[in-house]
N, C-alpha and C. Protein backbone atom coordinates (compact mmCIF):
# COMPACT_ATOMS: atom_id res chain seq x y z
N UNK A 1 3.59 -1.80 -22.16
CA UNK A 1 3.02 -0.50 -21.87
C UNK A 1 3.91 0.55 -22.53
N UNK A 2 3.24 1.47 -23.31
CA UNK A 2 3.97 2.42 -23.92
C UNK A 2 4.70 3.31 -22.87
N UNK A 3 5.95 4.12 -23.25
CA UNK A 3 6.22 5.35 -22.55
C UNK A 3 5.25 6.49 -21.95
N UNK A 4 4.34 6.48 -22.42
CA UNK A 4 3.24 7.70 -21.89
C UNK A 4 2.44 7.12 -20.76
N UNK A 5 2.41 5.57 -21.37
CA UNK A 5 1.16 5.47 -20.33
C UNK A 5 2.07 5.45 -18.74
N UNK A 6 3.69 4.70 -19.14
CA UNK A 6 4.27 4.47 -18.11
C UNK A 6 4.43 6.05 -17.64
N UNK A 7 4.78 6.92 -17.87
CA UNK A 7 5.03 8.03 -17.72
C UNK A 7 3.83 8.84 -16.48
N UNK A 8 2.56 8.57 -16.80
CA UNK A 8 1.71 8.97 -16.58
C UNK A 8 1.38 7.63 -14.92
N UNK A 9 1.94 6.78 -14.76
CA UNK A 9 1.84 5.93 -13.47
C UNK A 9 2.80 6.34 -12.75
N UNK A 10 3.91 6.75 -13.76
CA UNK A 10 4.70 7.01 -12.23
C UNK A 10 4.63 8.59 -12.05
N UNK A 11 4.03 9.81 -12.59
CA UNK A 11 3.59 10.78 -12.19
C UNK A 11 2.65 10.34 -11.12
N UNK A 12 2.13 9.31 -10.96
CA UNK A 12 0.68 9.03 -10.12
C UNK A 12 1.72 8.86 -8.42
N UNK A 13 3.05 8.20 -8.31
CA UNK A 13 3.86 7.92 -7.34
C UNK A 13 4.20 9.02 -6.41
N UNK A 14 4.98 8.77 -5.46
CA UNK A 14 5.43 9.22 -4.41
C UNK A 14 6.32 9.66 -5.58
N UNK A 15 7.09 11.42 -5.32
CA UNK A 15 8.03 11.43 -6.15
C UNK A 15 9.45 11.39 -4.94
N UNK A 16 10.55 11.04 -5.62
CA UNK A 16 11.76 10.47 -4.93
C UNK A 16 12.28 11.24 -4.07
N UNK A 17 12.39 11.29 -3.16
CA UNK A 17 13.27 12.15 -2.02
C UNK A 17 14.71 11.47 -2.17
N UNK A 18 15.86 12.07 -2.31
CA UNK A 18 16.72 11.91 -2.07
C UNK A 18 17.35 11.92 -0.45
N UNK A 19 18.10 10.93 0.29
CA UNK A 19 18.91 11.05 1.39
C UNK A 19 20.04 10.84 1.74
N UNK A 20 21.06 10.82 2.46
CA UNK A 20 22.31 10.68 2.26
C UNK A 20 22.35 9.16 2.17
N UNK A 21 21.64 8.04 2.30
CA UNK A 21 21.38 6.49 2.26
C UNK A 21 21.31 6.23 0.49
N UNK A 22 20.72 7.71 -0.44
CA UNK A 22 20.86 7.02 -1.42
C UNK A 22 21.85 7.80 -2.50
N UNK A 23 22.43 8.86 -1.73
CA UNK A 23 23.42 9.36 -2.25
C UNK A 23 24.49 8.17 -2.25
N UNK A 24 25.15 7.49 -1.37
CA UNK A 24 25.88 6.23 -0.89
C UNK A 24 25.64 5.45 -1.67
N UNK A 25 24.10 5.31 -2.18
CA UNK A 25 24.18 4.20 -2.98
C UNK A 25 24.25 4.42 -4.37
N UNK A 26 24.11 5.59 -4.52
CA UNK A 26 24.34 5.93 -6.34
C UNK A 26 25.86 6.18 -6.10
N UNK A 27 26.76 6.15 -5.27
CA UNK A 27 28.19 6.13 -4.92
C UNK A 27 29.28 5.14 -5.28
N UNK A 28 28.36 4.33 -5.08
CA UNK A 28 28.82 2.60 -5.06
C UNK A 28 29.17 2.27 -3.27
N UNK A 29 28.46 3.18 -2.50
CA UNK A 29 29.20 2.51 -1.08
C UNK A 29 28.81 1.10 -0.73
N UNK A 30 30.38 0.81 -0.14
CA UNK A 30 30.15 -0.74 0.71
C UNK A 30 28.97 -1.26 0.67
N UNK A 31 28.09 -0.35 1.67
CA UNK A 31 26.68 -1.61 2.10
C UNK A 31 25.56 -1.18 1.02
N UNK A 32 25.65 -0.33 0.30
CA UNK A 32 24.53 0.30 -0.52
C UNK A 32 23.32 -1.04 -1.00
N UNK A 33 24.26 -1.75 -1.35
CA UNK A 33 23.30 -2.96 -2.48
C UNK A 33 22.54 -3.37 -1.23
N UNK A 34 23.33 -3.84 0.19
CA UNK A 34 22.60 -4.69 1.59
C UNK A 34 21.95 -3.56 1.71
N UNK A 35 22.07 -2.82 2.34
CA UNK A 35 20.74 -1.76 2.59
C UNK A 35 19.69 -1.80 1.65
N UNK A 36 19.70 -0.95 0.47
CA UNK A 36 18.65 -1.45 -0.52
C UNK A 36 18.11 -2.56 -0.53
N UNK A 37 18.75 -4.00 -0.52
CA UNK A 37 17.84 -4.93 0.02
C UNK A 37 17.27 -5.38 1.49
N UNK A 38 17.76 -4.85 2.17
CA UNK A 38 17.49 -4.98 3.62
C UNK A 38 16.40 -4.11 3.52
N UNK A 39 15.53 -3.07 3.15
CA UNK A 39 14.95 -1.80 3.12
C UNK A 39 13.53 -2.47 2.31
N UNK A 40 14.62 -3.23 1.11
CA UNK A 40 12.99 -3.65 0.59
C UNK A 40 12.14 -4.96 1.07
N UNK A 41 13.32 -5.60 2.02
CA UNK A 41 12.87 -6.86 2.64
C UNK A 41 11.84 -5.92 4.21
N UNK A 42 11.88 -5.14 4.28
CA UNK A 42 11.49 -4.73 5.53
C UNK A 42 9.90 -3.72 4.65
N UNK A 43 10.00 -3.15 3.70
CA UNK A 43 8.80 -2.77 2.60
C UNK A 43 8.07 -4.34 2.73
N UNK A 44 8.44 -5.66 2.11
CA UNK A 44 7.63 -6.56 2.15
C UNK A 44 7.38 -6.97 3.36
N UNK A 45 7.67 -7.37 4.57
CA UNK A 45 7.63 -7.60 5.77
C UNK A 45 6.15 -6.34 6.00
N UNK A 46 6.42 -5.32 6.19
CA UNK A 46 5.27 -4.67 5.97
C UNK A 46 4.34 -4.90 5.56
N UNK A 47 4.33 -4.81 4.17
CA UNK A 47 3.11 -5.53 3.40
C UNK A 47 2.53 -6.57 3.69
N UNK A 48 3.30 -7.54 3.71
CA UNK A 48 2.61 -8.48 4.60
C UNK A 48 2.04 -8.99 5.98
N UNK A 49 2.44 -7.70 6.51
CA UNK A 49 1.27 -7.42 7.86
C UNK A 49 2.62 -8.16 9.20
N UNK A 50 3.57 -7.85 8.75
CA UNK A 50 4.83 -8.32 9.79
C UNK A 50 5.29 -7.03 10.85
N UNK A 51 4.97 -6.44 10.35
CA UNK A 51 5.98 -4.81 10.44
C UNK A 51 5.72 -4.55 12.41
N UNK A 52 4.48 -4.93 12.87
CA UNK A 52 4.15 -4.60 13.52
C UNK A 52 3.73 -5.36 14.80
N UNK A 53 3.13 -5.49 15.78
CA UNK A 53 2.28 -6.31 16.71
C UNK A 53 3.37 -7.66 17.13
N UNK A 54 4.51 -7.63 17.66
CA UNK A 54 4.92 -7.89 18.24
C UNK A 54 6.44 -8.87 17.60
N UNK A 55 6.13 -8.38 16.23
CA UNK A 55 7.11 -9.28 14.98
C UNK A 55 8.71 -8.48 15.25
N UNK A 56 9.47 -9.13 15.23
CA UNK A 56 11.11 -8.75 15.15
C UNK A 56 11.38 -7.94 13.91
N UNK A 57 10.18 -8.10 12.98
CA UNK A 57 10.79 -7.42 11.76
C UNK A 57 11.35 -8.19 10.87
N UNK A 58 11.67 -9.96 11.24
CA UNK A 58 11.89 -11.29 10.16
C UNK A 58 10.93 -11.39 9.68
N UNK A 59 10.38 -13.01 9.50
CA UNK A 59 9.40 -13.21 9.32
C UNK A 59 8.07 -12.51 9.54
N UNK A 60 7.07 -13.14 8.70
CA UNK A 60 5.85 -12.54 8.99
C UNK A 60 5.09 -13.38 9.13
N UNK A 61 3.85 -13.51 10.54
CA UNK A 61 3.67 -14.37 10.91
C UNK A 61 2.37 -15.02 9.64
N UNK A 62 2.28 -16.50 9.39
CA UNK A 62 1.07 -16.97 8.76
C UNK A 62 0.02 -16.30 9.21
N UNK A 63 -0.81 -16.75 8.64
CA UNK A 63 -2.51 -16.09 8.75
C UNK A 63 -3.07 -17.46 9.09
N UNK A 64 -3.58 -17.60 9.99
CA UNK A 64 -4.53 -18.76 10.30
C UNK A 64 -5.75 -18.90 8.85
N UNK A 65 -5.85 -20.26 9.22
CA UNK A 65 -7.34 -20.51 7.97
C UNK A 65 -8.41 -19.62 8.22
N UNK A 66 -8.47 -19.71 9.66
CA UNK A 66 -9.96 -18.68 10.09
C UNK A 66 -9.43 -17.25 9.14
N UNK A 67 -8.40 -16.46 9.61
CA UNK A 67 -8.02 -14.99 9.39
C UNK A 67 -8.34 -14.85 7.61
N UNK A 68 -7.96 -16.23 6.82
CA UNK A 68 -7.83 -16.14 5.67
C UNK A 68 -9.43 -16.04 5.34
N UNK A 69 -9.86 -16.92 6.19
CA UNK A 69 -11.38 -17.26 5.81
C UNK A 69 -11.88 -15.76 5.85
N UNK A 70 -11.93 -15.19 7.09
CA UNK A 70 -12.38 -14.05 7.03
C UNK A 70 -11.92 -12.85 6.05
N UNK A 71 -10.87 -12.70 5.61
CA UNK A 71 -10.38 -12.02 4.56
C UNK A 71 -11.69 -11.95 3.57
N UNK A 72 -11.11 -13.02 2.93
CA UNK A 72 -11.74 -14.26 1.67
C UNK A 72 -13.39 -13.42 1.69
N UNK A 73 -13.84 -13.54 3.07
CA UNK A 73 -15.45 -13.22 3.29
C UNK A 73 -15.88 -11.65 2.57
N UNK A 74 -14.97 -11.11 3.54
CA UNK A 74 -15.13 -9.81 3.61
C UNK A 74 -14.87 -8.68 2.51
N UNK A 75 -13.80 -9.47 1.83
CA UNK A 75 -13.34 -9.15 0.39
C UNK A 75 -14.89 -8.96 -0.66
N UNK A 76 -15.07 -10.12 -0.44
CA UNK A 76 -16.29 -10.44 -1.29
C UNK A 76 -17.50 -9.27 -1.05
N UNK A 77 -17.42 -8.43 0.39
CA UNK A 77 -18.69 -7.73 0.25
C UNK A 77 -18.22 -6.11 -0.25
N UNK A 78 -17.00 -6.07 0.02
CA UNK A 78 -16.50 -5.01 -0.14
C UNK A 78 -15.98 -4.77 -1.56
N UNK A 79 -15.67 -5.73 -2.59
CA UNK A 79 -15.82 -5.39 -3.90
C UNK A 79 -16.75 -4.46 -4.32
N UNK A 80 -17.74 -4.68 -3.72
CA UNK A 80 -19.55 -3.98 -4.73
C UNK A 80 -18.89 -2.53 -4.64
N UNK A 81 -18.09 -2.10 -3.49
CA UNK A 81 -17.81 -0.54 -3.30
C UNK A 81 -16.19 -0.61 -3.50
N UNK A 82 -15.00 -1.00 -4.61
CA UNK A 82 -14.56 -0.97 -4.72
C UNK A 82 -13.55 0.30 -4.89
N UNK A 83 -14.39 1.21 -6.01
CA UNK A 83 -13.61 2.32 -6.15
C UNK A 83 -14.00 3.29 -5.07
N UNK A 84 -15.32 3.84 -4.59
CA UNK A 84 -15.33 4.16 -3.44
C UNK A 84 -14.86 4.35 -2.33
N UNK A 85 -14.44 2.58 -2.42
CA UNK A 85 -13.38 2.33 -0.47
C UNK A 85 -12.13 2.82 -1.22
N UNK A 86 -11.72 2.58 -2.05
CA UNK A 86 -9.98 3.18 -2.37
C UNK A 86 -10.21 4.49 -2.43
N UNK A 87 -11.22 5.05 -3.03
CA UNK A 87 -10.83 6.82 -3.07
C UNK A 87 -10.89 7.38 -1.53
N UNK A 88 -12.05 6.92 -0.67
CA UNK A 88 -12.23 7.15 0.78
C UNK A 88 -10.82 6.74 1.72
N UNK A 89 -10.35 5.35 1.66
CA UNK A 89 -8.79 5.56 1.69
C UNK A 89 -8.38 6.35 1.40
N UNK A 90 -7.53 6.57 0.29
CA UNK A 90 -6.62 8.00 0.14
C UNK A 90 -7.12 9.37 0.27
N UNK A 91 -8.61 10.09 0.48
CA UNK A 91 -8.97 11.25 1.16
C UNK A 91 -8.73 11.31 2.74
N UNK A 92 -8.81 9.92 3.04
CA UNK A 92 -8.87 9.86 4.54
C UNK A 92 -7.33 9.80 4.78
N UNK A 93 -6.17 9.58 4.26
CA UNK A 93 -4.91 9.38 4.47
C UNK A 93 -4.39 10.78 4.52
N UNK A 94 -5.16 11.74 3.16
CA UNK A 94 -4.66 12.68 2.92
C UNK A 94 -4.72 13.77 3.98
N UNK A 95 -6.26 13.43 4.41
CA UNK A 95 -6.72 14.06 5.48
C UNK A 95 -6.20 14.74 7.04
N UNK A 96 -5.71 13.53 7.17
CA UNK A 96 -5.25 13.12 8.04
C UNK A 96 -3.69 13.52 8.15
N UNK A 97 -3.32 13.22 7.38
CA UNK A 97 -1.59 13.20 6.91
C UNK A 97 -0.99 14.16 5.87
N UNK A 98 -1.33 15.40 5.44
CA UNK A 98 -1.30 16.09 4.40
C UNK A 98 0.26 16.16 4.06
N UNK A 99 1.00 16.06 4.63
CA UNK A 99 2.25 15.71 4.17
C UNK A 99 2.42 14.75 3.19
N UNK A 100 1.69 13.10 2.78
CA UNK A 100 1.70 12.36 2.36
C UNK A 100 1.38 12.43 1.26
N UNK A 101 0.19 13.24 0.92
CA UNK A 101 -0.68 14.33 0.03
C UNK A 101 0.52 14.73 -1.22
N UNK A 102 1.32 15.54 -0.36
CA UNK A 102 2.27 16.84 -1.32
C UNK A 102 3.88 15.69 -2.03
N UNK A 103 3.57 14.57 -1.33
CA UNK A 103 4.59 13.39 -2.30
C UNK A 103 3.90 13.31 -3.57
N UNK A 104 2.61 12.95 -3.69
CA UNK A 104 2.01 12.10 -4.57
C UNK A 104 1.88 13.55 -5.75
N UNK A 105 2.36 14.06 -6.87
CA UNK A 105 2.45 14.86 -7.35
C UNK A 105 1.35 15.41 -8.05
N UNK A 106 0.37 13.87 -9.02
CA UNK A 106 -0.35 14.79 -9.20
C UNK A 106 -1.57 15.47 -8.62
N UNK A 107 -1.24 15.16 -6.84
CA UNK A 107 -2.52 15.50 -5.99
C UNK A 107 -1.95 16.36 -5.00
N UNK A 108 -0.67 16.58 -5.20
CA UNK A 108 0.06 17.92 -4.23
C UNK A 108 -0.55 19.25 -4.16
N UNK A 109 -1.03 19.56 -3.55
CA UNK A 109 -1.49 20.93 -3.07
C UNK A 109 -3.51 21.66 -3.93
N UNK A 110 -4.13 19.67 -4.35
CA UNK A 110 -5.01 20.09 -4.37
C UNK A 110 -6.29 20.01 -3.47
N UNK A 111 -7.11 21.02 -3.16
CA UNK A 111 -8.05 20.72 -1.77
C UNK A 111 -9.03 19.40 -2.18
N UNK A 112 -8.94 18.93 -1.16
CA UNK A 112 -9.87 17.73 -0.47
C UNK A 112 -10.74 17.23 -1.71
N UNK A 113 -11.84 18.15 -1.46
CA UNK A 113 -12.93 18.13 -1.91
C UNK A 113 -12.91 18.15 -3.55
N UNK A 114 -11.78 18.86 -4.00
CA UNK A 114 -11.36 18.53 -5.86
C UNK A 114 -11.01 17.00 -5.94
N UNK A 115 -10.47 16.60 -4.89
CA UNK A 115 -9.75 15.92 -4.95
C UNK A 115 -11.39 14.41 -4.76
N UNK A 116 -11.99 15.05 -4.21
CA UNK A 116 -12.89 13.75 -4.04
C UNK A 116 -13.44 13.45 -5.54
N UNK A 117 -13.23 14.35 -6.27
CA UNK A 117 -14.06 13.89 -7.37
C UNK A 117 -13.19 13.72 -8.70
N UNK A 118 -11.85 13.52 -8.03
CA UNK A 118 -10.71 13.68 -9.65
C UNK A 118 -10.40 11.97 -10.04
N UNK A 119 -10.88 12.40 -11.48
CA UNK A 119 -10.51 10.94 -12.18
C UNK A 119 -9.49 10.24 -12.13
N UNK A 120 -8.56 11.33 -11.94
CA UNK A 120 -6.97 10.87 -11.66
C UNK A 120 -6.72 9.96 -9.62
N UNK A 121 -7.35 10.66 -9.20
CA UNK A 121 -7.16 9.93 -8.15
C UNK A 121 -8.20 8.72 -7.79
N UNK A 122 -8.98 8.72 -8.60
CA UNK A 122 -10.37 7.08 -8.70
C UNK A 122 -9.46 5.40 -9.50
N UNK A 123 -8.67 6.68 -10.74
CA UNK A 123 -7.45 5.99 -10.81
C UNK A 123 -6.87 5.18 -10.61
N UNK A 124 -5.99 6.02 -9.93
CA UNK A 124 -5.14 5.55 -8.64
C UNK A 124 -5.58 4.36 -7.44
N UNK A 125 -6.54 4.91 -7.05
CA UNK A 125 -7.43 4.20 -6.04
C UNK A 125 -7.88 2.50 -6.33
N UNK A 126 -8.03 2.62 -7.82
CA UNK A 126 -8.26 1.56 -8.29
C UNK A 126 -7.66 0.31 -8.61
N UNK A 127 -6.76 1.34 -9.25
CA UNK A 127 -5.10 0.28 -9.18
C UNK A 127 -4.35 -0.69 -7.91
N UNK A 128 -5.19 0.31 -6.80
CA UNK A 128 -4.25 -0.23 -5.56
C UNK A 128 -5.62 -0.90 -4.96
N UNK A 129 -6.73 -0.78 -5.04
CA UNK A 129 -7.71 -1.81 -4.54
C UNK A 129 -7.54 -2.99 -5.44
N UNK A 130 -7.52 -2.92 -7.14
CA UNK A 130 -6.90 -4.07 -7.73
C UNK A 130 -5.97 -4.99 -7.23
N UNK A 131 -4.86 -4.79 -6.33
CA UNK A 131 -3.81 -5.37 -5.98
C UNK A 131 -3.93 -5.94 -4.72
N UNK A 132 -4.93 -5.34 -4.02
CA UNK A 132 -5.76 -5.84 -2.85
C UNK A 132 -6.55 -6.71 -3.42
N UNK A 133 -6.96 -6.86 -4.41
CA UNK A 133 -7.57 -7.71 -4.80
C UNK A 133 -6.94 -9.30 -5.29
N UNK A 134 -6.06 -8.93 -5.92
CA UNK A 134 -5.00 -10.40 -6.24
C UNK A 134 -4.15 -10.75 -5.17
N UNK A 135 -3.72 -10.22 -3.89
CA UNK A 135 -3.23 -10.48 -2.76
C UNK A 135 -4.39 -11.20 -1.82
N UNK A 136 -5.48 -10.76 -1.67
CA UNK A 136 -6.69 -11.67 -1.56
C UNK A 136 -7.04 -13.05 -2.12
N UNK A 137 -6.83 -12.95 -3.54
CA UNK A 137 -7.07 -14.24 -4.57
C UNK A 137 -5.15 -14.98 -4.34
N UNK A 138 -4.64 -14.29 -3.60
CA UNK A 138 -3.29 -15.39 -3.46
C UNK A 138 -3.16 -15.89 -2.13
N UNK A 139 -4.05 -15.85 -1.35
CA UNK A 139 -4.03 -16.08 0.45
C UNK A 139 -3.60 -17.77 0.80
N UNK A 140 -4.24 -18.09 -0.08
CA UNK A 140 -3.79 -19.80 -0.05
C UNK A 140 -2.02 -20.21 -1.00
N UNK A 141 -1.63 -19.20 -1.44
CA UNK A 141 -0.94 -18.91 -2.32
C UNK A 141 0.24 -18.38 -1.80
N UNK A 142 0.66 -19.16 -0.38
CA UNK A 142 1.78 -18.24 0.25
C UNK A 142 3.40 -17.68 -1.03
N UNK A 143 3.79 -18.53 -1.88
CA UNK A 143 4.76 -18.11 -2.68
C UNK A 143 4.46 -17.28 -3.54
N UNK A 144 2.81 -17.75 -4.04
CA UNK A 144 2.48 -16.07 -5.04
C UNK A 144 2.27 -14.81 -4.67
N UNK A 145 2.01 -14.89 -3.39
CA UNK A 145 1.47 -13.74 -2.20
C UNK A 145 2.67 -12.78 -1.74
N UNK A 146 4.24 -14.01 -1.62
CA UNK A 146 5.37 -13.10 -1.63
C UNK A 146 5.62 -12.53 -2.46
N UNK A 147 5.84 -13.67 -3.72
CA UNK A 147 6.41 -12.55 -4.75
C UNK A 147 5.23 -11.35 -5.67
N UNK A 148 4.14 -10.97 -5.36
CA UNK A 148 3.67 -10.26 -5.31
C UNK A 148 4.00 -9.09 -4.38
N UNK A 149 3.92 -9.37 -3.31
CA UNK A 149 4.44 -8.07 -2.23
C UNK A 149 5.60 -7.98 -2.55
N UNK A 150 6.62 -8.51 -2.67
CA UNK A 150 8.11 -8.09 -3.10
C UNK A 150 8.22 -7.60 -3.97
N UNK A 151 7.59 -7.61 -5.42
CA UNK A 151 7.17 -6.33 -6.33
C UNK A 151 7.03 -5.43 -6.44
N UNK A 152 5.64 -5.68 -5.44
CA UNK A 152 5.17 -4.08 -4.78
C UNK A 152 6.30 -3.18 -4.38
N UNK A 153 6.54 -4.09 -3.34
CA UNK A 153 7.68 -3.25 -2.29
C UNK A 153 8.94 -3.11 -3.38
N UNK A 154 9.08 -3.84 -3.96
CA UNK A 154 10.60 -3.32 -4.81
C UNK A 154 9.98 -2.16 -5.85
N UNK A 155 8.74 -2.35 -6.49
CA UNK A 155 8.76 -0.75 -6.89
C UNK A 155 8.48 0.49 -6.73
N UNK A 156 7.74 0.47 -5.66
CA UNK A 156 7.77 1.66 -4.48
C UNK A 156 8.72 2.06 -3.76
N UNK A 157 9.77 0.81 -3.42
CA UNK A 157 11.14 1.54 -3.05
C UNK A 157 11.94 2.50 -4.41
N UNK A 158 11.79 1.86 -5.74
CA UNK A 158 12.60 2.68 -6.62
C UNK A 158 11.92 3.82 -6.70
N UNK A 159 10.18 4.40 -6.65
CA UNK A 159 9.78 5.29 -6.60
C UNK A 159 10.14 5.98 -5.34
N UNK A 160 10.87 5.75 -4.22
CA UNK A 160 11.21 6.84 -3.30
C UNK A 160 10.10 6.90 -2.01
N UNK A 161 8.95 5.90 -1.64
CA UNK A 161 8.48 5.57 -1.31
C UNK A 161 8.52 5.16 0.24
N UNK A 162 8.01 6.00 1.27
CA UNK A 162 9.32 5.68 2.53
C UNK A 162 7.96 4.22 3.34
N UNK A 163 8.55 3.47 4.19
CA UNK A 163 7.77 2.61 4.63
C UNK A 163 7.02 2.91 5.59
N UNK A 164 7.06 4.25 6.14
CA UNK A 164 6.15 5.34 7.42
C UNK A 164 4.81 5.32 6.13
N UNK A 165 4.50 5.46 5.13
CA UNK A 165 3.68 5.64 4.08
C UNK A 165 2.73 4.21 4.25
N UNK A 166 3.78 3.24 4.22
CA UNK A 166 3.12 2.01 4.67
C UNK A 166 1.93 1.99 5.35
N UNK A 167 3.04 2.23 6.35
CA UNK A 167 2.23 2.25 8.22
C UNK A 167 1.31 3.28 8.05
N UNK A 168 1.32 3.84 7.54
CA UNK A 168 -0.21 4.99 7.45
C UNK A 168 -1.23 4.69 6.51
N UNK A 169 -1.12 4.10 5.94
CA UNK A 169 -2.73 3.75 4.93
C UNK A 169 -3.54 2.54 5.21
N UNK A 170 -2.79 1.84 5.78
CA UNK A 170 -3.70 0.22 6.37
C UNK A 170 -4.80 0.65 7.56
N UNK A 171 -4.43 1.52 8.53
CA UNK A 171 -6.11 2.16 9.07
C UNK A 171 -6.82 2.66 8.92
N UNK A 172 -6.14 3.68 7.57
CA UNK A 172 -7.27 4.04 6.42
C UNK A 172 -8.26 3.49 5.78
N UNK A 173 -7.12 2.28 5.14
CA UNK A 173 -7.76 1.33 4.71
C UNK A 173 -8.91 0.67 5.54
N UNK A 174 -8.63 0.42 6.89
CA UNK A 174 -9.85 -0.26 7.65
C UNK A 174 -11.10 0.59 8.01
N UNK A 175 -10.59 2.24 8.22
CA UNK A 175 -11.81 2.68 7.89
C UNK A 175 -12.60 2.64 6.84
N UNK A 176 -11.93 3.01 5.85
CA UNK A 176 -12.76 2.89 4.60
C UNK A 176 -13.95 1.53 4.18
N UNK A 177 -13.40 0.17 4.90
CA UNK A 177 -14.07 -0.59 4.54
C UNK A 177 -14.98 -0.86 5.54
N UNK A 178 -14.92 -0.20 6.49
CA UNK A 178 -15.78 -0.77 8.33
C UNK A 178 -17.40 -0.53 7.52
N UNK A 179 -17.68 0.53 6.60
CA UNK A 179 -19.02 0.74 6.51
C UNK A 179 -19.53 -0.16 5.64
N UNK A 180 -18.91 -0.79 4.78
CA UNK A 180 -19.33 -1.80 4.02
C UNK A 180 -19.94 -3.16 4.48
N UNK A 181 -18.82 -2.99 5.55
CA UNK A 181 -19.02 -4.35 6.16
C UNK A 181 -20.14 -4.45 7.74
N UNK A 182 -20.21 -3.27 7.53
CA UNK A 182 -20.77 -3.10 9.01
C UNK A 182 -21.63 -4.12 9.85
N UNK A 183 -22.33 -4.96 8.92
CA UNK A 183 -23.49 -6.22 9.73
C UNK A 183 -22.27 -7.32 9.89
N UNK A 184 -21.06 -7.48 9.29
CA UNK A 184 -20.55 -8.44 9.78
C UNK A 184 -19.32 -8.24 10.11
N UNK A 185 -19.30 -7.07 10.79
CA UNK A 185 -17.94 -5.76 12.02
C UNK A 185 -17.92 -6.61 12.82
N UNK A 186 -17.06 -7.25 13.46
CA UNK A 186 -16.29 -7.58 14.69
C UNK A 186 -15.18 -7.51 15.31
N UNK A 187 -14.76 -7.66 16.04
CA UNK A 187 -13.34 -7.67 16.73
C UNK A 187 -12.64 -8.80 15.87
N UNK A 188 -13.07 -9.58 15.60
CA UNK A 188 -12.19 -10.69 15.06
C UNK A 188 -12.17 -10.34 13.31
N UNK A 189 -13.15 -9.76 12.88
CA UNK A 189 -13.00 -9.21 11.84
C UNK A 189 -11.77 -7.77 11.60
N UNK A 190 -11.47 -7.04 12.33
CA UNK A 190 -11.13 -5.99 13.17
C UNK A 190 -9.46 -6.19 13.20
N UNK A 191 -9.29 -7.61 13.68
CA UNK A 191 -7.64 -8.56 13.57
C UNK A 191 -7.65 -8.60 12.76
């Protein structure tokens, strides 16, 4: 990938907040390197649906065959509205969370409704339903599935990327897709 195009993805990012955690670590302090990896092991733990519901924050628990099955299902109906459900995600995040909004630079401080119809953010949207998409196609794939999320999470941590960001777009995400799926909505779909 050329410089521009890279240039132009990571304009699309969270831009970097600096904190005294990474002042320390551009320092050379003691724990800098363990933190940074402790930080991005807890980014993938996230991602992989650990972060929360009753997990220590180690491991993350497997997905039963059923959970996968249902994934697997549901994936499949929700492609047809792919760019759709990702742009409805991030309006609904923004919505909701306008703080989250004024990280992402090139969508900082524009209203809603520009925003529903900007190429730049269909984009975006796309890229990250893409990746939902090969995390889907890796479910049987527990080692490709990590080192996929550990990617993720390792380059969203260098973009400055806090893991509260995490925790806020996955119910987005479930709204966005509830209408797609709506004849085959359940509680167990829902888990």
């Amino acid at each position: 990938m050329g410089n521009t195009a890279q240039g132009r993805r990571n304009s699309m990012l969270p831009k970097q907040e600096s904190s005294s955690s990474d002042t320390t670590a551009a320092k050379g302090g003691k724990n800098s390197r363990q933190n940074t990896l402790q930080e991005e092991e807890d980014c993938v733990t996230e991602l992989q649906g650990g972060g929360g519901g009753g997990n220590d924050g180690g491991e993350s628990e497997a997905l039963t065959e059923r959970q996968k099955e249902l994934l697997t299902e549901s994936w499949k109906v929700v492609e047809g509205d792919i760019a759709k459900v990702g742009v409805i995600t991030f309006i609904s995040l923004f919505e909701t969370h306008p703080d989250v909004q004024q990280v992402f630079l090139p969508f900082n401080g524009l209203p809603i409704d520009e925003l529903k119809h900007s190429k730049q953010l269909r984009a975006h949207a796309l890229r990250v339903m893409a990746f939902v998409q090969k995390a889907v196609a890796r479910l049987n794939e527990p080692e490709k599935l990590t080192t996929l999320l550990r990617e993720l999470g390792k380059k969203h941590y260098g973009y400055g990327a806090k893991q509260k960001y995490v925790d806020l777009i996955g119910p987005q995400f479930i709204l966005a897709i509830k209408p797609s799926l709506e004849a085959q909505w359940s509680d167990e779909t829902h888990a």
